[in-house]
Protein backbone atom coordinates (compact mmCIF):
# COMPACT_ATOMS: atom_id res chain seq x y z
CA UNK A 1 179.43 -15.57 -40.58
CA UNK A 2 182.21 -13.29 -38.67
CA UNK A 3 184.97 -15.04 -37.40
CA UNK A 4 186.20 -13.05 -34.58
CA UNK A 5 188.65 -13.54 -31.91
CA UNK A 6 188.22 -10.83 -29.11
CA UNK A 7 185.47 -9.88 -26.40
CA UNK A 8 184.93 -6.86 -28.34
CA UNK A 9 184.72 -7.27 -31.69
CA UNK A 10 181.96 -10.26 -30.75
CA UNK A 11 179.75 -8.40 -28.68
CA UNK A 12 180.43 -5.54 -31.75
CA UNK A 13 178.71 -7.95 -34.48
CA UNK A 14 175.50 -8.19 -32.48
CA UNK A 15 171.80 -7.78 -33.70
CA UNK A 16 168.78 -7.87 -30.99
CA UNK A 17 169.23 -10.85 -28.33
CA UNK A 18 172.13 -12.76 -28.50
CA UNK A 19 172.12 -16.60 -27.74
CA UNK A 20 175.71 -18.43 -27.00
CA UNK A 21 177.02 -21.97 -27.50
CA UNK A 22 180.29 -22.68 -25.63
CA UNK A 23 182.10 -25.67 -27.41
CA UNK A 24 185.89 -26.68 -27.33
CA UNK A 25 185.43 -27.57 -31.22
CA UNK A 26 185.33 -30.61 -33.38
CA UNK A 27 181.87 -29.88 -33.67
CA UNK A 28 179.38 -33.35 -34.21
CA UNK A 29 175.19 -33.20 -34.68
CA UNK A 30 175.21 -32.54 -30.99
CA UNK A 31 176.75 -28.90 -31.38
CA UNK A 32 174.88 -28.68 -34.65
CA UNK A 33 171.57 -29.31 -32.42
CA UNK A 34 172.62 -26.50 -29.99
CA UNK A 35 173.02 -24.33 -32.41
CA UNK A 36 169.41 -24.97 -34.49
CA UNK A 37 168.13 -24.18 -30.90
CA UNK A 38 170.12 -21.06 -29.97
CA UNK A 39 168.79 -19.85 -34.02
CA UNK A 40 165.19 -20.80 -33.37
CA UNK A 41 165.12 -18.42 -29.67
CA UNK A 42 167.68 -15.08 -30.58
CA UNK A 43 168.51 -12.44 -33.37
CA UNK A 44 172.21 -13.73 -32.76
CA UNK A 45 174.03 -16.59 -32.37
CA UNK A 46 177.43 -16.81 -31.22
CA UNK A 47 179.60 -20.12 -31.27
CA UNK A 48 182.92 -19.59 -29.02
CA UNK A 49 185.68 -22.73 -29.90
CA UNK A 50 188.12 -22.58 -27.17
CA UNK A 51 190.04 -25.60 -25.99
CA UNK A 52 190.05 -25.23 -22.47
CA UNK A 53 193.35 -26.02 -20.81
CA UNK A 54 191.96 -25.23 -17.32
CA UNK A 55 189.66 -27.77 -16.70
CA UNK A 56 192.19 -30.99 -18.03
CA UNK A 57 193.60 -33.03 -15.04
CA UNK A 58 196.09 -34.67 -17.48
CA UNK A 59 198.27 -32.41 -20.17
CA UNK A 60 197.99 -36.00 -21.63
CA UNK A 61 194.44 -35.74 -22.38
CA UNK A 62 194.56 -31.46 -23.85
CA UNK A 63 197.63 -32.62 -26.08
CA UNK A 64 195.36 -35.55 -27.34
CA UNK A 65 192.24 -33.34 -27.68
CA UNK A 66 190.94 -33.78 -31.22
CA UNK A 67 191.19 -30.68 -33.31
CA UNK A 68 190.21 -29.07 -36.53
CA UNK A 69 189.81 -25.25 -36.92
CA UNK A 70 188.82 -25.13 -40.84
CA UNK A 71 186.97 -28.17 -40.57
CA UNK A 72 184.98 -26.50 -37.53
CA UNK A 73 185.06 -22.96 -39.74
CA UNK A 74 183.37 -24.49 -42.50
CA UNK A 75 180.72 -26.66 -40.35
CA UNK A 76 179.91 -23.10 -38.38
CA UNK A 77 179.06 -21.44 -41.86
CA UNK A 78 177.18 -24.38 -43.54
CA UNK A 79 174.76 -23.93 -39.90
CA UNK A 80 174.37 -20.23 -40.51
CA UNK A 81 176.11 -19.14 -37.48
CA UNK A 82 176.40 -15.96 -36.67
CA UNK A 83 179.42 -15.20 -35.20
CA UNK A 84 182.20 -17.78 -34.10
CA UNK A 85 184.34 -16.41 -31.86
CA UNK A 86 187.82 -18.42 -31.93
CA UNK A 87 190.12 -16.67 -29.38
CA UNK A 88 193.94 -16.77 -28.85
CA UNK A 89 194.80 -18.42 -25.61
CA UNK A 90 195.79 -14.47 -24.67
CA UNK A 91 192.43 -13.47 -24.87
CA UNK A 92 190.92 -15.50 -22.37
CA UNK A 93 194.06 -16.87 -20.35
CA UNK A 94 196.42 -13.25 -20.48
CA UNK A 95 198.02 -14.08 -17.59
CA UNK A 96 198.39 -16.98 -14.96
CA UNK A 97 195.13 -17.06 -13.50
CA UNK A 98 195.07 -15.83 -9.62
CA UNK A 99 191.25 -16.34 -9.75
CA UNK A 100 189.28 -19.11 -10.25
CA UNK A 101 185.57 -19.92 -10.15
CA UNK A 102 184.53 -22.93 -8.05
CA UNK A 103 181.10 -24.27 -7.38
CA UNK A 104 180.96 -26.05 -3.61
CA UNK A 105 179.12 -28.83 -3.14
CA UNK A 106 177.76 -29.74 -6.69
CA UNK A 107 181.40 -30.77 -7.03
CA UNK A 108 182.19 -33.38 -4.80
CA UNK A 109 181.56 -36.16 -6.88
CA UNK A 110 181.39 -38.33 -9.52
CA UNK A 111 183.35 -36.14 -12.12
CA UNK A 112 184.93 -33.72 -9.54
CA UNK A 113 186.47 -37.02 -7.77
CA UNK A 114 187.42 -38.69 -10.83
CA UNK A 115 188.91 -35.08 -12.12
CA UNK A 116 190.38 -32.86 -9.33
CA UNK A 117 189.85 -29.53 -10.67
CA UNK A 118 187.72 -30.09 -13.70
CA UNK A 119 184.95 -27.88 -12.28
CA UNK A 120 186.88 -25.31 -11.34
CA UNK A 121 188.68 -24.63 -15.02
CA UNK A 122 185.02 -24.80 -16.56
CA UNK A 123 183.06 -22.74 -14.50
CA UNK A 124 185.89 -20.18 -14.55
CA UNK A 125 186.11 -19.85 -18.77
CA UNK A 126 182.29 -19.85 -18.62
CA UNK A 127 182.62 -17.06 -16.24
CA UNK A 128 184.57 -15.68 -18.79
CA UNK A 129 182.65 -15.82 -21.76
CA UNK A 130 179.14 -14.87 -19.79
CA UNK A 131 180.96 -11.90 -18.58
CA UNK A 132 183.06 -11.21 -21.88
CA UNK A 133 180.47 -12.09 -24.52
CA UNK A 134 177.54 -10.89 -22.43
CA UNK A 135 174.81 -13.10 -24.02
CA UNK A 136 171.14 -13.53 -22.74
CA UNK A 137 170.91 -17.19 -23.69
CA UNK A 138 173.28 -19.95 -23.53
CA UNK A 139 172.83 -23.55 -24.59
CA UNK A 140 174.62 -26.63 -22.89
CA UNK A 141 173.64 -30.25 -23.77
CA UNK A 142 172.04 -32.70 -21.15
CA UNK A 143 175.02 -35.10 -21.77
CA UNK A 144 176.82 -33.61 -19.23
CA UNK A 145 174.43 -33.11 -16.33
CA UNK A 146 176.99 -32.66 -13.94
CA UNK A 147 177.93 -29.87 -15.90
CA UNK A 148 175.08 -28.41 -16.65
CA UNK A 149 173.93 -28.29 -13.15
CA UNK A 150 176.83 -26.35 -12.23
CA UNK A 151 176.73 -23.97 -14.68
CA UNK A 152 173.11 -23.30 -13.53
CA UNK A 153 173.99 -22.66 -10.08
CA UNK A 154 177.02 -20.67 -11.36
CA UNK A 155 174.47 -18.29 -13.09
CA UNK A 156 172.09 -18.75 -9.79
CA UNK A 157 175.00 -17.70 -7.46
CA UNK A 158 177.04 -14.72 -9.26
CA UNK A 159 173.63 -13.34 -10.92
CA UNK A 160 174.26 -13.41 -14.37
CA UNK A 161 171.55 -12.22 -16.86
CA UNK A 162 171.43 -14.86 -18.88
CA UNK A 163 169.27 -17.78 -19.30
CA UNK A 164 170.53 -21.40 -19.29
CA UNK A 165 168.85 -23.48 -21.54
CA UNK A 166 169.26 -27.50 -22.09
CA UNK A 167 169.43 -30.09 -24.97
CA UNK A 168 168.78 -33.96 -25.12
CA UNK A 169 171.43 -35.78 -25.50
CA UNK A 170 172.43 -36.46 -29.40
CA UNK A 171 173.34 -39.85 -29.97
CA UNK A 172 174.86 -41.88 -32.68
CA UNK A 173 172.45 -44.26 -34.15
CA UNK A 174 173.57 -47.14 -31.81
CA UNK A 175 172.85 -45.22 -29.28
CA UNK A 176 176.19 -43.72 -28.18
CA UNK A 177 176.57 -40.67 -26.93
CA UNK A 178 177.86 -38.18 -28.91
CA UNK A 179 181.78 -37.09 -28.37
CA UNK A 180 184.53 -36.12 -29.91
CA UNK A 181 186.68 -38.60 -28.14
CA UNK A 182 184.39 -40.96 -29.91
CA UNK A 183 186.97 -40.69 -32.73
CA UNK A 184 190.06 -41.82 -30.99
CA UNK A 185 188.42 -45.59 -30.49
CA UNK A 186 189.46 -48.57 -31.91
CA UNK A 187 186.76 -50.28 -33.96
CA UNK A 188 186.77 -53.12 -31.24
CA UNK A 189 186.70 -50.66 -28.77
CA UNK A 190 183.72 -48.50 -30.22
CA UNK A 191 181.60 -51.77 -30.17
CA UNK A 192 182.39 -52.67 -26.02
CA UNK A 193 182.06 -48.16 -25.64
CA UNK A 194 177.76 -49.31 -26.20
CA UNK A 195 177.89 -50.95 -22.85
CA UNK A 196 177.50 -47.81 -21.43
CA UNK A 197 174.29 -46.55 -23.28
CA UNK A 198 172.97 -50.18 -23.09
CA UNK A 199 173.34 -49.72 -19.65
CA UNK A 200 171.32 -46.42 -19.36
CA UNK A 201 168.93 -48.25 -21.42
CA UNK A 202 168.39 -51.35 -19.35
CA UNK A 203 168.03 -48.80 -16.30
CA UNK A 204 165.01 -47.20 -17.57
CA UNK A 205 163.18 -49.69 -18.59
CA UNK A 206 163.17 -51.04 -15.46
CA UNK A 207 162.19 -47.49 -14.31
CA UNK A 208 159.47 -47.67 -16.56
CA UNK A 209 158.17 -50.86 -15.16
CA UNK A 210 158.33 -49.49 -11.65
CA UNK A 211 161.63 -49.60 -10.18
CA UNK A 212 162.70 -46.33 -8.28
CA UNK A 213 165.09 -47.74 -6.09
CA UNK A 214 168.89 -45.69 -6.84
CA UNK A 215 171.23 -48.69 -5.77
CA UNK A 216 169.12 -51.38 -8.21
CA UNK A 217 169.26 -48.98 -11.05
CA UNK A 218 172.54 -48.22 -10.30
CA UNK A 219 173.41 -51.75 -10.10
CA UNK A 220 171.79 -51.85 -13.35
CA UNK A 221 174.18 -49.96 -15.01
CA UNK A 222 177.52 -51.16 -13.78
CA UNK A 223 176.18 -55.12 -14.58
CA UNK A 224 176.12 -53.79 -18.46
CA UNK A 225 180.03 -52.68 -18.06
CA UNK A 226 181.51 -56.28 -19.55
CA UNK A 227 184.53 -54.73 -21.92
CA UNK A 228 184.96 -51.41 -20.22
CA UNK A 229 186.44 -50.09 -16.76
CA UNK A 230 183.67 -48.01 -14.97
CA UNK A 231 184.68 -45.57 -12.71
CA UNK A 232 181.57 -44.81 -11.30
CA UNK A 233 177.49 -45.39 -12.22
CA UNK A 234 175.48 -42.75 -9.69
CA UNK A 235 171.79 -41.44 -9.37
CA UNK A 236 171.87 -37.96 -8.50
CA UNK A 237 169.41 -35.07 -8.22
CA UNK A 238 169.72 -32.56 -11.50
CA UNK A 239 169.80 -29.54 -8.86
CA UNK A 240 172.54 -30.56 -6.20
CA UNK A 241 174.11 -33.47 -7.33
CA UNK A 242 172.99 -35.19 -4.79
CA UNK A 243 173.20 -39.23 -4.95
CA UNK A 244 170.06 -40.26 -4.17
CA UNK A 245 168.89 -43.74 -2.84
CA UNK A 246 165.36 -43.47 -4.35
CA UNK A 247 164.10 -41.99 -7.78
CA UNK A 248 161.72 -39.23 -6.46
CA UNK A 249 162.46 -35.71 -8.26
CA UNK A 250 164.20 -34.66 -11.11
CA UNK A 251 167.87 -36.60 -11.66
CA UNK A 252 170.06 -38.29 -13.97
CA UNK A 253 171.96 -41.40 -14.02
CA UNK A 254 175.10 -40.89 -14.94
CA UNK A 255 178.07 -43.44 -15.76
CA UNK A 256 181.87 -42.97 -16.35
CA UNK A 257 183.69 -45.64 -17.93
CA UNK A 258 187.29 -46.39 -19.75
CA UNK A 259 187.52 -47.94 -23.06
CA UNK A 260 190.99 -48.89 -23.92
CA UNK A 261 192.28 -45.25 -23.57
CA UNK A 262 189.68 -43.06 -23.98
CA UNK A 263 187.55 -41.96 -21.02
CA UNK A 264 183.60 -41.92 -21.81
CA UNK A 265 180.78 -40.28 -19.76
CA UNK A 266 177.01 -40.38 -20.59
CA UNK A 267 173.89 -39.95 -18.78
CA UNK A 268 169.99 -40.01 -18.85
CA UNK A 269 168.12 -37.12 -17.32
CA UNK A 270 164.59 -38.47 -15.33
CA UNK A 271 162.49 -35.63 -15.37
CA UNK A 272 159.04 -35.05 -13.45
CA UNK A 273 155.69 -34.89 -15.51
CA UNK A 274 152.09 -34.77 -13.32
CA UNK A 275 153.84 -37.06 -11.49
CA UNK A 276 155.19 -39.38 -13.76
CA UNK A 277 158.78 -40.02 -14.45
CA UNK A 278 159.85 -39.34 -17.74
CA UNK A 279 163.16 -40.63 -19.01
CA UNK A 280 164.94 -38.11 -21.96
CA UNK A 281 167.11 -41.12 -23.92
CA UNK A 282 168.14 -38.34 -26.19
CA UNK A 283 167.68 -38.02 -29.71
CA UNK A 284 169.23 -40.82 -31.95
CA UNK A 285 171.22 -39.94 -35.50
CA UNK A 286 170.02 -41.84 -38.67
CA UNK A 287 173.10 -41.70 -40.23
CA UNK A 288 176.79 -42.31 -39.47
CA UNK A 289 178.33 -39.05 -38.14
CA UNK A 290 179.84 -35.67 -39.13
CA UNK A 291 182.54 -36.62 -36.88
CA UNK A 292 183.80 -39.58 -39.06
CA UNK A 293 183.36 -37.15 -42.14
């Protein structure tokens, strides 16, 4: 593996087509799964592990951020990684930004109410790295479908030759979502952070006996929150972000919630098949965690 930390010497270490997984670090099974796919579809595979000051609200929330370089280092290798590019804040932030990147529309709500610009500070680093590290792949996980679609529309908008490509959701074997913020809950509060998965859960099987209606199944999902603080529970098209009032395309249901101090998000992606709906619950762990290691 080459550990690099500029533009150039990345895009130097390449072989063939070149597939990149943006992280901020503290990599878990869900990273690990990005990166299996990015191996199994290019000649290169490039990790970048930036902690992106840009898109926190709170200086709170970066300073609490959990870290690990030489843990993440040694993870990268054990996966076969190509290249991990780890760059000084100079390299990607040399001076006070006087641009930024913003997406309109796909913004306006559910995590770009809840975090004034969040969107902005991610979809300008990924501007960054697409235009820096120059890849023709890059993999982003489903759990953040807000996310996701704006990084798709980024690509869409600014014509970037690179192909966005999505994973499932990887979930601890209770069913919660992966995170790194997972680590900074109590014990009591890791059992009452479930209610949000159970939640997602509950939702679809009521999808799969019928229900398409986006206020019940939203409804659904905010009855589950007993122990945490939801700060919202949405249906929304995958494309637009669009809240929609009835289940009838491609969407997710998505759900913000506190648990003591750690803010959670998690989602399930409803995708179109022949005309069924087709719920992607993600892919449950059988064993406790890398993150815990």
């Amino acid at each position: 593996m080459n550990l690099v930390r500029t533009f150039s010497d990345a895009r130097a270490s390449y072989k063939g087509t070149v597939a990149l997984v943006p992280t901020m670090g503290f990599f878990h099974e869900g990273h690990l799964a990005l990166m299996t796919a990015a191996q199994n579809s290019a000649d290169t595979v490039v990790v970048s592990h930036f902690v992106n000051p840009l898109q926190f609200d709170n200086p709170a929330d970066l300073e609490r951020y959990p870290r690990d370089v030489e843990r993440d280092m040694t993870i990268a290798e054990e996966a076969k990684v190509d290249v991990l590019f780890a760059p000084t804040s100079v390299e990607m932030i040399p001076q006070t930004p006087l641009t930024a990147v913003t997406v309109d529309g796909l913004t306006d709500t559910m995590e770009g109410v809840m975090r004034p610009g969040h969107f902005a500070g991610v979809a300008t680093i990924v501007t960054k790295l697409f235009a820096g590290l120059q890849p023709h792949l890059a993999f982003f996980g489903r759990k953040d479908a807000q996310q996701l679609a704006v990084i798709r529309r980024l690509v869409l908008d600014l014509s970037f030759p690179v192909r966005v490509l999505a994973h499932p959701t990887v979930r601890e074997s209770d069913g919660l979502a992966l995170s790194s913020r997972n680590t900074l809950l109590t014990s009591e509060e890791r059992l009452a952070a479930r209610e949000l998965s159970q939640g997602l859960f509950a939702a679809v099987t009521a999808v799969e006996a019928g229900e398409r209606n986006g206020p019940r199944l939203e409804s659904i999902v905010r009855g589950a929150l007993h122990s945490s603080r939801p700060d919202y529970g949405e249906l929304a098209s995958q494309d637009r972000v669009e809240r929609l009032s009835e289940l009838d395309r491609p969407s997710f249901l998505a759900v913000a919630a506190r648990v003591g101090k750690v803010r959670l998000i998690d989602n399930i992606a409803f995708d179109l098949a022949a005309g069924e709906v087709v719920a992607d619950r993600g892919l449950r762990l059988k064993h406790p965690s890398l993150l815990y290691r």
